[in-house]
C-alpha atoms as a PDB file:
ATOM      1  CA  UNK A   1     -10.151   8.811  -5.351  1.00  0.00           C
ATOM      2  CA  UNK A   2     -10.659  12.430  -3.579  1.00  0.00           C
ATOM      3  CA  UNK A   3      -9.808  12.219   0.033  1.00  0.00           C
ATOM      4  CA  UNK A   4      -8.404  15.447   0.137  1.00  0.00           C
ATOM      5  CA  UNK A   5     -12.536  16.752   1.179  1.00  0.00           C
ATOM      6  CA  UNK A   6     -12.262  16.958   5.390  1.00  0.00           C
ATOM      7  CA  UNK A   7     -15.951  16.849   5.041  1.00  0.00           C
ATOM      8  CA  UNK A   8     -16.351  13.958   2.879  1.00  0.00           C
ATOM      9  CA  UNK A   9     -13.898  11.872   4.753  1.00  0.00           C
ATOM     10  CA  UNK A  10     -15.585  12.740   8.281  1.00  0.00           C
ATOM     11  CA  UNK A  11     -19.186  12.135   6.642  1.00  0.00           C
ATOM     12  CA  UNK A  12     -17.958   8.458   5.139  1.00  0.00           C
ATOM     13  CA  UNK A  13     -16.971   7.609   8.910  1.00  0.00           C
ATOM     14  CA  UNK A  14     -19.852   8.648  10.789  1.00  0.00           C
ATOM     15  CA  UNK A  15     -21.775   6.477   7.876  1.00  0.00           C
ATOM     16  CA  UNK A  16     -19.558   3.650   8.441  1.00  0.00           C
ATOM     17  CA  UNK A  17     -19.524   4.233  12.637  1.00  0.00           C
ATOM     18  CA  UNK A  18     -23.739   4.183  12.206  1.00  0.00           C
ATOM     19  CA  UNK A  19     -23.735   1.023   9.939  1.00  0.00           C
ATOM     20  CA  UNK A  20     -21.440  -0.446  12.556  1.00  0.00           C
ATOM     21  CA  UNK A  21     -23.577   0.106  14.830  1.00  0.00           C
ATOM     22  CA  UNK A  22     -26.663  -0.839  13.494  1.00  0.00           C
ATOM     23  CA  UNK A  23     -25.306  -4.336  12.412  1.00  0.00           C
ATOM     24  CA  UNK A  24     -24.358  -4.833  16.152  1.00  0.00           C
ATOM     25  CA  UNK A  25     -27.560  -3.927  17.145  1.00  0.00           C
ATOM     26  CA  UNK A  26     -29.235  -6.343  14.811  1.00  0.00           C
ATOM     27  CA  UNK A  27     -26.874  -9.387  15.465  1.00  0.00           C
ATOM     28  CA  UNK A  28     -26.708  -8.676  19.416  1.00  0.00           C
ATOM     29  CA  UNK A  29     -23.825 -10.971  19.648  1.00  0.00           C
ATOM     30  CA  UNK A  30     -20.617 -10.439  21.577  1.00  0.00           C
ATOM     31  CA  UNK A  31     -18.214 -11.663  18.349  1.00  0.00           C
ATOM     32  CA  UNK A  32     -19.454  -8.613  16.728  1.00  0.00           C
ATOM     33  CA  UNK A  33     -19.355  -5.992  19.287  1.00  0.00           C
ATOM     34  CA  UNK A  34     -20.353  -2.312  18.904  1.00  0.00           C
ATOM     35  CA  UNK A  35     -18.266   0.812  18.541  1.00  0.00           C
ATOM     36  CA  UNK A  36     -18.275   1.301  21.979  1.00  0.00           C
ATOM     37  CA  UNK A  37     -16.666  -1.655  23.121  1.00  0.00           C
ATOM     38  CA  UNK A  38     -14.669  -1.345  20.290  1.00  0.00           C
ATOM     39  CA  UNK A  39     -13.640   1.435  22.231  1.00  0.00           C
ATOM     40  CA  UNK A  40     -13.524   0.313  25.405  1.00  0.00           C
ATOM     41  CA  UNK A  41     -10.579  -2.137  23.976  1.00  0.00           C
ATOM     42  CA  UNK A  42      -8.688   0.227  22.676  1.00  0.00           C
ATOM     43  CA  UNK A  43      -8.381   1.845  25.989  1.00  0.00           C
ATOM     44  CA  UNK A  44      -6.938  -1.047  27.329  1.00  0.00           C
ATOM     45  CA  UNK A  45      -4.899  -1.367  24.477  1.00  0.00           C
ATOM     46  CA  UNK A  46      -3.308   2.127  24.846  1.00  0.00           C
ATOM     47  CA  UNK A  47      -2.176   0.889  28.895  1.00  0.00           C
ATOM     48  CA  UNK A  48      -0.630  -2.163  27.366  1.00  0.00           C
ATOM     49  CA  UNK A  49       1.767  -0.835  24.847  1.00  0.00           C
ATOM     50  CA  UNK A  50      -0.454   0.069  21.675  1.00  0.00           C
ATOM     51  CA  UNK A  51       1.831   2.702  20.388  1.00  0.00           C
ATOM     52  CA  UNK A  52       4.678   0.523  20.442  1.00  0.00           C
ATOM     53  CA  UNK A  53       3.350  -2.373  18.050  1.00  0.00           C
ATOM     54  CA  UNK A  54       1.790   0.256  16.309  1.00  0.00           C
ATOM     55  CA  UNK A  55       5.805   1.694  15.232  1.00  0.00           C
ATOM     56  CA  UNK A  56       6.575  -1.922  15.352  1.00  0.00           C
ATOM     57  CA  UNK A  57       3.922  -2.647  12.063  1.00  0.00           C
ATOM     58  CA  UNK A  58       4.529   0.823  10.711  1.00  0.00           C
ATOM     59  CA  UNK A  59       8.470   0.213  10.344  1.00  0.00           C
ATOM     60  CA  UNK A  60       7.748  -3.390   8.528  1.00  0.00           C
ATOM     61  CA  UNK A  61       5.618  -1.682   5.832  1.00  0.00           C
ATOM     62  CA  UNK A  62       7.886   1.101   5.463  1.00  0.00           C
ATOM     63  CA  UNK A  63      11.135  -0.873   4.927  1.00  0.00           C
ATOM     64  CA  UNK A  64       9.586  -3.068   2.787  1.00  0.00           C
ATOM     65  CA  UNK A  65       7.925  -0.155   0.781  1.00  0.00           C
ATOM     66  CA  UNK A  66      11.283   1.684   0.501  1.00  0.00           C
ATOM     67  CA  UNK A  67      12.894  -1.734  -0.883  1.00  0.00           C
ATOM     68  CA  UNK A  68      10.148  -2.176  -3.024  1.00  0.00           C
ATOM     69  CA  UNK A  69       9.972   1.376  -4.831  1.00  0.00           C
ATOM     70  CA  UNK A  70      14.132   2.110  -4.488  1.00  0.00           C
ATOM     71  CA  UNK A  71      14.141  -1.553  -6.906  1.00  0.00           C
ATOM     72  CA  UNK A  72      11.375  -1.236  -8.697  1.00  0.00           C
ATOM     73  CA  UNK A  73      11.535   2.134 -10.125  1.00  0.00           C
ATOM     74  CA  UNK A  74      14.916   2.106 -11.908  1.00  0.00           C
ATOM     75  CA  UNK A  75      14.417  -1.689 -12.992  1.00  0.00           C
ATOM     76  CA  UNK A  76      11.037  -0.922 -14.593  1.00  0.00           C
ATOM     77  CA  UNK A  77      12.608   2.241 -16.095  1.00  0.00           C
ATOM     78  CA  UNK A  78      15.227   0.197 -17.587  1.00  0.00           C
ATOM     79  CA  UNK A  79      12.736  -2.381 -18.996  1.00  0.00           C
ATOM     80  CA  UNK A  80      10.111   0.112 -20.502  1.00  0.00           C
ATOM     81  CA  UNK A  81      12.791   1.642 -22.623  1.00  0.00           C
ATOM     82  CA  UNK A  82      14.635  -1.762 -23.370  1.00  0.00           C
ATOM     83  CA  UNK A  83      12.624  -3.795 -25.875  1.00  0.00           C
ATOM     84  CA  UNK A  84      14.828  -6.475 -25.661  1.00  0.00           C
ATOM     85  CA  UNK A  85      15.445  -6.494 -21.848  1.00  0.00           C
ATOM     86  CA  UNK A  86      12.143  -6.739 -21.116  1.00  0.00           C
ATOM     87  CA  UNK A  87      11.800  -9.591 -23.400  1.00  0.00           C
ATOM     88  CA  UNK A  88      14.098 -11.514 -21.854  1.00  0.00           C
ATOM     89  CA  UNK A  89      13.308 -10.713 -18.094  1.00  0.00           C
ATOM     90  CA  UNK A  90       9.236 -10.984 -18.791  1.00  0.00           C
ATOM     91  CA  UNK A  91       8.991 -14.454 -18.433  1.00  0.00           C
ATOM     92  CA  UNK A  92      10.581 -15.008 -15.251  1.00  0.00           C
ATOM     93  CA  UNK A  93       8.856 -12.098 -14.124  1.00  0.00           C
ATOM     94  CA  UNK A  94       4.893 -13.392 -15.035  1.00  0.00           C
ATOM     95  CA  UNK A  95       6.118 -17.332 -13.928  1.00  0.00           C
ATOM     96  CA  UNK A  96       6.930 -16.295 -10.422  1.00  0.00           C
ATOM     97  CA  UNK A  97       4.536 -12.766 -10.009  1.00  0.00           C
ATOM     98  CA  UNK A  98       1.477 -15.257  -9.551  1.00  0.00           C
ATOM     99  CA  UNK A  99       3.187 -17.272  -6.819  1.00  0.00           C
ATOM    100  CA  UNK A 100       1.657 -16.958  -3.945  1.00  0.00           C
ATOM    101  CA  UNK A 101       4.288 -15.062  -1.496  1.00  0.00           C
ATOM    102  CA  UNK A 102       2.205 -16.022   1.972  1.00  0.00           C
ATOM    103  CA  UNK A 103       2.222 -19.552   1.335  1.00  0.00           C
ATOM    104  CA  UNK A 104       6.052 -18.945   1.660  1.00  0.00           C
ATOM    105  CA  UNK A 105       6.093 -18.100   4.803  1.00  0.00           C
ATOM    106  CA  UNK A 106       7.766 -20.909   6.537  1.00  0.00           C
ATOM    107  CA  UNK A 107      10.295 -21.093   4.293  1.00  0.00           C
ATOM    108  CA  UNK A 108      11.407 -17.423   4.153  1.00  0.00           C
ATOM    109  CA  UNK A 109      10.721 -18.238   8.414  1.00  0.00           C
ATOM    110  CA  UNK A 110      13.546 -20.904   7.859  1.00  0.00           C
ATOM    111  CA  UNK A 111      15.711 -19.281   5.593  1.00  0.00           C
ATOM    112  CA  UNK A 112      15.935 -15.491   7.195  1.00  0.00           C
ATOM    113  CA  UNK A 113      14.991 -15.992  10.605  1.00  0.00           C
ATOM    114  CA  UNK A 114      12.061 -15.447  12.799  1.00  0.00           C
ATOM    115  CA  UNK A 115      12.998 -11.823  13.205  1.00  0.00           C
ATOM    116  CA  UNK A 116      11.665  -8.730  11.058  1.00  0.00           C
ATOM    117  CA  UNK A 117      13.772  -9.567   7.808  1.00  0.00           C
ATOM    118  CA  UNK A 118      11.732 -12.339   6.699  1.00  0.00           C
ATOM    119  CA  UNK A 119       8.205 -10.607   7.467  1.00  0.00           C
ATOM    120  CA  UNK A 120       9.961  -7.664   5.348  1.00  0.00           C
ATOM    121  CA  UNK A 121      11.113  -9.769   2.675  1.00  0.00           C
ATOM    122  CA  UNK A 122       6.905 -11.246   2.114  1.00  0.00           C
ATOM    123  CA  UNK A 123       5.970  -7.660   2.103  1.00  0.00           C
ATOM    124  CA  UNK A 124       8.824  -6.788  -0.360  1.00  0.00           C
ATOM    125  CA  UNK A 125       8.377  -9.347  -2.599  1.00  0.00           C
ATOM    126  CA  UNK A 126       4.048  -8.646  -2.594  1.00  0.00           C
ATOM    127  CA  UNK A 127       5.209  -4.959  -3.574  1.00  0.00           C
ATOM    128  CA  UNK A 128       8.016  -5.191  -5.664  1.00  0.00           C
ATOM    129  CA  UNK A 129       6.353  -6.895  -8.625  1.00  0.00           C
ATOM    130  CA  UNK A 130       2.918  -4.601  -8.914  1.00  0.00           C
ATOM    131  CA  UNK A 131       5.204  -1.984  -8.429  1.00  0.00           C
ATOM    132  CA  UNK A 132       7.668  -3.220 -11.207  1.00  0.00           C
ATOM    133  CA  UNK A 133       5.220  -4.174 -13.930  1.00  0.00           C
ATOM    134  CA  UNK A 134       3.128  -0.493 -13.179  1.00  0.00           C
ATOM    135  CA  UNK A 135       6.386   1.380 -13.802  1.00  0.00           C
ATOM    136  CA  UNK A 136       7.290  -0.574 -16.506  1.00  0.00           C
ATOM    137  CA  UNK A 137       3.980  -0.571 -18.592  1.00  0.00           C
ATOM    138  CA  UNK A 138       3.898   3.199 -17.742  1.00  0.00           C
ATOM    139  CA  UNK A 139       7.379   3.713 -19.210  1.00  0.00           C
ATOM    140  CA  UNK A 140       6.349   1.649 -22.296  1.00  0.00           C
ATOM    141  CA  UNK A 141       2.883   3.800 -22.811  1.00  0.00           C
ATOM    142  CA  UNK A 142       4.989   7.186 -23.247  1.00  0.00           C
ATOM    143  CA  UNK A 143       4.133   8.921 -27.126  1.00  0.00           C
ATOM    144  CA  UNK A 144       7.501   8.075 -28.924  1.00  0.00           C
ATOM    145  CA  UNK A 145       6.061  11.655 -30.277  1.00  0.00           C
ATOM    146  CA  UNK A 146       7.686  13.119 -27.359  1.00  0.00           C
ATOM    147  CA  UNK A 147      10.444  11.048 -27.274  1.00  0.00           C
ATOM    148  CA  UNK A 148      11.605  12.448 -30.599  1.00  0.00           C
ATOM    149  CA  UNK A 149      10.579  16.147 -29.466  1.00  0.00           C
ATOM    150  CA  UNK A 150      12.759  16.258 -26.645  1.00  0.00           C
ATOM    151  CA  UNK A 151      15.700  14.333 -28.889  1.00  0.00           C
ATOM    152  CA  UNK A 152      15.076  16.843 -31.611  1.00  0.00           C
ATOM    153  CA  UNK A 153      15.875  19.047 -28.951  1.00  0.00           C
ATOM    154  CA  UNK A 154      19.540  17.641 -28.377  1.00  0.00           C
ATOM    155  CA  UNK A 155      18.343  16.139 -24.931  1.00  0.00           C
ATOM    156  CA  UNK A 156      21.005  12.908 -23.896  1.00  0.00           C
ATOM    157  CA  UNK A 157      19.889   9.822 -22.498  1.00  0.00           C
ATOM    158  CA  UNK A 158      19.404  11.037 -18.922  1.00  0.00           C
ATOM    159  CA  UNK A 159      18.066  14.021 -20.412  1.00  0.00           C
ATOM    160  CA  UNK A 160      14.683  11.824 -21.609  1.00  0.00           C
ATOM    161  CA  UNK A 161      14.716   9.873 -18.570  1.00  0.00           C
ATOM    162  CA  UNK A 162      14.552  13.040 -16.116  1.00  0.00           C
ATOM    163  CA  UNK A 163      12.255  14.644 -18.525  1.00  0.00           C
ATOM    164  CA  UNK A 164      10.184  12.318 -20.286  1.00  0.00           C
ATOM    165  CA  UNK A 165      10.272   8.559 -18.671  1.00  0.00           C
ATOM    166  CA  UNK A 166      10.260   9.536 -14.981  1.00  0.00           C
ATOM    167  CA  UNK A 167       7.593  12.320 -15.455  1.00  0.00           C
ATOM    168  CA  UNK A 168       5.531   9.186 -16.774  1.00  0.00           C
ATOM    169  CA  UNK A 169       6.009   6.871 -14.209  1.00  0.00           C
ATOM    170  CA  UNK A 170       6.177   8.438 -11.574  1.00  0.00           C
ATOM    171  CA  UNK A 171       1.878   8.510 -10.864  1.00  0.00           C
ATOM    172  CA  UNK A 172       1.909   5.245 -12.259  1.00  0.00           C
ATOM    173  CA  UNK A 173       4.244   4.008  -9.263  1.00  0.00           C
ATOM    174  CA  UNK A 174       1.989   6.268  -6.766  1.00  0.00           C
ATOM    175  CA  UNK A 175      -1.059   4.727  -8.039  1.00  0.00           C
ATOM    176  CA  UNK A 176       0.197   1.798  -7.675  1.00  0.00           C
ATOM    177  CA  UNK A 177       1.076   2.080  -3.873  1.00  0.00           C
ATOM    178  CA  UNK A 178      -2.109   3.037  -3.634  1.00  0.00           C
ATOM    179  CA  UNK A 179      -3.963   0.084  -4.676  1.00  0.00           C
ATOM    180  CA  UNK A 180      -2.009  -2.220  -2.718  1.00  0.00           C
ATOM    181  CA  UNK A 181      -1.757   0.136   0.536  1.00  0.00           C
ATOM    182  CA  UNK A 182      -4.446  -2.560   1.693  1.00  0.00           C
ATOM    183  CA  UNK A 183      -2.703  -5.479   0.399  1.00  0.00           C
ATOM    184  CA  UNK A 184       0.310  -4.771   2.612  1.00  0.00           C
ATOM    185  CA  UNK A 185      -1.858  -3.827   5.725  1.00  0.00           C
ATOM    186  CA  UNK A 186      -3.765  -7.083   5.248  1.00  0.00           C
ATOM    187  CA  UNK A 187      -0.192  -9.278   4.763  1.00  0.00           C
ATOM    188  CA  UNK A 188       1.481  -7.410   7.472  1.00  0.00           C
ATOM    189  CA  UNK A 189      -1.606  -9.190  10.187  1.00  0.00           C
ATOM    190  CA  UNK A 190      -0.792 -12.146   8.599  1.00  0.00           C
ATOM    191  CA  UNK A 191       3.179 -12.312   8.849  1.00  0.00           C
ATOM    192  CA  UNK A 192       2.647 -11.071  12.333  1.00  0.00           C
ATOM    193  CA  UNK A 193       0.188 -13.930  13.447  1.00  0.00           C
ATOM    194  CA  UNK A 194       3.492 -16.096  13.080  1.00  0.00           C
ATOM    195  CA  UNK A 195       6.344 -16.112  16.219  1.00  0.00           C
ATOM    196  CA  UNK A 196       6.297 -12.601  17.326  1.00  0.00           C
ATOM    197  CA  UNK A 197       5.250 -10.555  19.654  1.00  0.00           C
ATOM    198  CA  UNK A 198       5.205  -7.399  18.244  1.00  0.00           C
ATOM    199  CA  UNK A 199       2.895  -5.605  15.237  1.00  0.00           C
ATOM    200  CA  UNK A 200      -0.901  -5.003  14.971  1.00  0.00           C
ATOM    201  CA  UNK A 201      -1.270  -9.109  13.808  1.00  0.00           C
ATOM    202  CA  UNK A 202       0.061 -10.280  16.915  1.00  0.00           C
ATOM    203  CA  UNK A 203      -2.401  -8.114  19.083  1.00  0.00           C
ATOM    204  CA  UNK A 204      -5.416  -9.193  16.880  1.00  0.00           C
ATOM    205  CA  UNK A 205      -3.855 -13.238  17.647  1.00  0.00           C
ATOM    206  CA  UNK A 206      -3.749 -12.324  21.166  1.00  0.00           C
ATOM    207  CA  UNK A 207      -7.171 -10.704  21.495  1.00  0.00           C
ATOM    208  CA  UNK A 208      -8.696 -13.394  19.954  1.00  0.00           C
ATOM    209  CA  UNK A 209      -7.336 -16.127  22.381  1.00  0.00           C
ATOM    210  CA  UNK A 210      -8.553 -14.539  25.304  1.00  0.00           C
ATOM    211  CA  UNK A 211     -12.335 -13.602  23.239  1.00  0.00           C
ATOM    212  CA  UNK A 212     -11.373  -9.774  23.727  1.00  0.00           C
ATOM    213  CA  UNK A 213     -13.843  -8.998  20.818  1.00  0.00           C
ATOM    214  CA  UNK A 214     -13.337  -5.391  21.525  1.00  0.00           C
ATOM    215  CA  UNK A 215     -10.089  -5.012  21.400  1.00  0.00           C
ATOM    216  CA  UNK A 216      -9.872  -7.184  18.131  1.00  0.00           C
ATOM    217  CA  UNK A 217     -12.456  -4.615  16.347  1.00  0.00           C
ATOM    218  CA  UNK A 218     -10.180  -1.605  18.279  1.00  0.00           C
ATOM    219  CA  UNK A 219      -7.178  -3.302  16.057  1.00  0.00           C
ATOM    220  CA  UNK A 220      -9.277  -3.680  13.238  1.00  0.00           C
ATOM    221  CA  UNK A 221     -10.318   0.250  13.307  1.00  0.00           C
ATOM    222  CA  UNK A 222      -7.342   1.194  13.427  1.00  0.00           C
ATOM    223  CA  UNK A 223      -5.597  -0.706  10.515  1.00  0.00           C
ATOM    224  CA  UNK A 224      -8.358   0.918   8.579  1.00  0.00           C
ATOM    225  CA  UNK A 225      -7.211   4.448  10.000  1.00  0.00           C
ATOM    226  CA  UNK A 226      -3.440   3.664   9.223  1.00  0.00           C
ATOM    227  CA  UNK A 227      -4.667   3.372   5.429  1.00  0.00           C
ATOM    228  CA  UNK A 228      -6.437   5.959   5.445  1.00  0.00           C
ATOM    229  CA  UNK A 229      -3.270   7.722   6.629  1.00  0.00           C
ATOM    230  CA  UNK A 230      -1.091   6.320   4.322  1.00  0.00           C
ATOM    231  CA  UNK A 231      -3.691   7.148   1.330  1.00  0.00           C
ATOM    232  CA  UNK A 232      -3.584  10.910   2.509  1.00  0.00           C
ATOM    233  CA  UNK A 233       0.197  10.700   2.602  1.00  0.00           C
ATOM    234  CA  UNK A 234       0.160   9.315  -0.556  1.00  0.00           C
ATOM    235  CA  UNK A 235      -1.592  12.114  -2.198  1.00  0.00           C
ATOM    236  CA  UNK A 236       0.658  14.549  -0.095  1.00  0.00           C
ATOM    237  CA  UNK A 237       3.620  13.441  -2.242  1.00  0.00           C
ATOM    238  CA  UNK A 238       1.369  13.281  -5.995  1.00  0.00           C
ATOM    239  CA  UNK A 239       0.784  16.808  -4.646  1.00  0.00           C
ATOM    240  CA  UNK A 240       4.368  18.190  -4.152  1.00  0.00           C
ATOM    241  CA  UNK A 241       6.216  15.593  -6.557  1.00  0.00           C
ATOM    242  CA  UNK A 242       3.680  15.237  -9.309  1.00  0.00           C
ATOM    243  CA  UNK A 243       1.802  17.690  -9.778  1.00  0.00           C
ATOM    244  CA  UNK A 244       0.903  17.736 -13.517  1.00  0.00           C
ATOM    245  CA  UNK A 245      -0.642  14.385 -12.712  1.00  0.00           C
ATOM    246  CA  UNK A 246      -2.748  16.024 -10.007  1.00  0.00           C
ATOM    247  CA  UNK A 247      -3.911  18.547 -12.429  1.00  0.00           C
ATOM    248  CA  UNK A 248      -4.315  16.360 -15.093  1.00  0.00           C
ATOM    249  CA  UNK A 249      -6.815  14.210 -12.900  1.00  0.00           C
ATOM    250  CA  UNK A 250      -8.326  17.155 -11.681  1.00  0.00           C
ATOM    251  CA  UNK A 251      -9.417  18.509 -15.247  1.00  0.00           C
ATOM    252  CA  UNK A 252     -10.602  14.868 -16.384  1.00  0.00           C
ATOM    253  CA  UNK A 253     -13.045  15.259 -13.027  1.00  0.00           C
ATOM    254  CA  UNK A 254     -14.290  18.624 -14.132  1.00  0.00           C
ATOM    255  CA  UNK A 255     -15.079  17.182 -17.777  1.00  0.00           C
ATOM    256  CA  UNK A 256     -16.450  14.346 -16.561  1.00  0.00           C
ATOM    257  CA  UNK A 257     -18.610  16.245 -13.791  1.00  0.00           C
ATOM    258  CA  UNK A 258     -19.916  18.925 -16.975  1.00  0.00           C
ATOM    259  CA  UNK A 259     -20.469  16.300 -19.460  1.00  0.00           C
END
């Protein structure tokens, strides 16, 4: 995905923004409100403290991505390159990966506290596994043709995993991110429906017990605008950290675009 096109990205909102609108038009009902009320809400929102929960969500989903990728990256290093590792750690890995971390809630609630460590531990935990098993399959998908170049070459074992392993799963772990950028913006409103008032969640919660439509589309909006932030960033750091990736992708799109 190209979002790096001002154009593109402003002509994909003003179709959204119309399609919006037209939909509210259509339904005329005050649960689905227009843009401008939308609006209107987020006003309001801005004299009552917006910018704070906003920091407040933001610093949930950026401990818990730090966690996520300062753990996942060297485990899944360590199991794409041991055979036997993996082999061992795999199982326990698929048994609990398809648990469902939200249904968890109370207990990590009970366990860690009603503060921001056990909203950050759900997120973790929702990362840290795609994360691990992207890294790890990307490791394991690396020509053992290069592996032997770069030994031939007299490199030690940090040598191949600077050179070789890291260079490989490195997009892998930004691709990643990006796919479940959405899944940890739509898990952060849900651990922050839950004892707290603080985050993006608990001002949707509150907007809808008082039937501030507005102000729960104005939320809405703008989780969709952090993403789109976060995607941007994301790129950002493919950009400056990965570039042969970048270019790689980039001459796939021009084959693809000729042929």
């Amino acid at each position: 995905m190209n979002l790096r096109s001002p154009v593109r990205v402003l002509a994909a909102f003003g179709v959204l923004l119309a399609l919006w609108w037209g939909i509210a038009l259509v339904l005329r009902n005050p649960v689905f409100p227009p843009p401008s009320v939308a609006f209107e809400g987020f006003l309001r929102l801005l004299g009552e403290g917006l910018v704070h929960h906003v920091g407040a969500s933001l610093k949930r989903v950026g401990v818990a991505t730090a966690w996520a990728v300062l753990l996942s990256l060297p485990l899944g290093l360590f199991l794409g390159t041991h055979p036997k590792w993996d082999g061992r750690i795999a199982p326990y890995v698929y048994l609990t990966y398809p648990v469902p971390k939200t249904a968890l809630m109370p207990v990590f609630f009970l366990l860690l506290g009603l503060g921001d460590l056990s909203r950050v531990a759900i997120l973790f935990l929702i990362l840290f596994y795609q994360l691990l098993i992207a890294v790890r399959d990307a490791v394991r998908a690396v020509d053992p043709a290069y592996v032997l170049s770069v030994r031939a070459l007299g490199a030690r074992p940090w040598d191949l995993y600077r050179h070789v392993y890291l260079p490989a799963a490195f997009p892998a772990l930004l691709t990643a991110l990006r796919v479940n950028t959405g899944i940890a913006l739509s898990v952060l409103f849900l651990v922050e429906t839950y004892a707290t008032e603080e985050g993006l969640g608990y001002l949707i919660q509150r907007a809808q017990s008082r039937y501030a439509y507005g102000e729960i589309f104005a939320v809405v909006a703008l989780l969709g605008l952090l993403g789109l932030v976060l995607y941007v960033l994301l790129d950002v750091l493919e950009a400056l950290w990965a570039p042969w990736a970048r270019r790689r992708k980039e001459g796939e799109l021009v084959w693809t675009e000729e042929h």
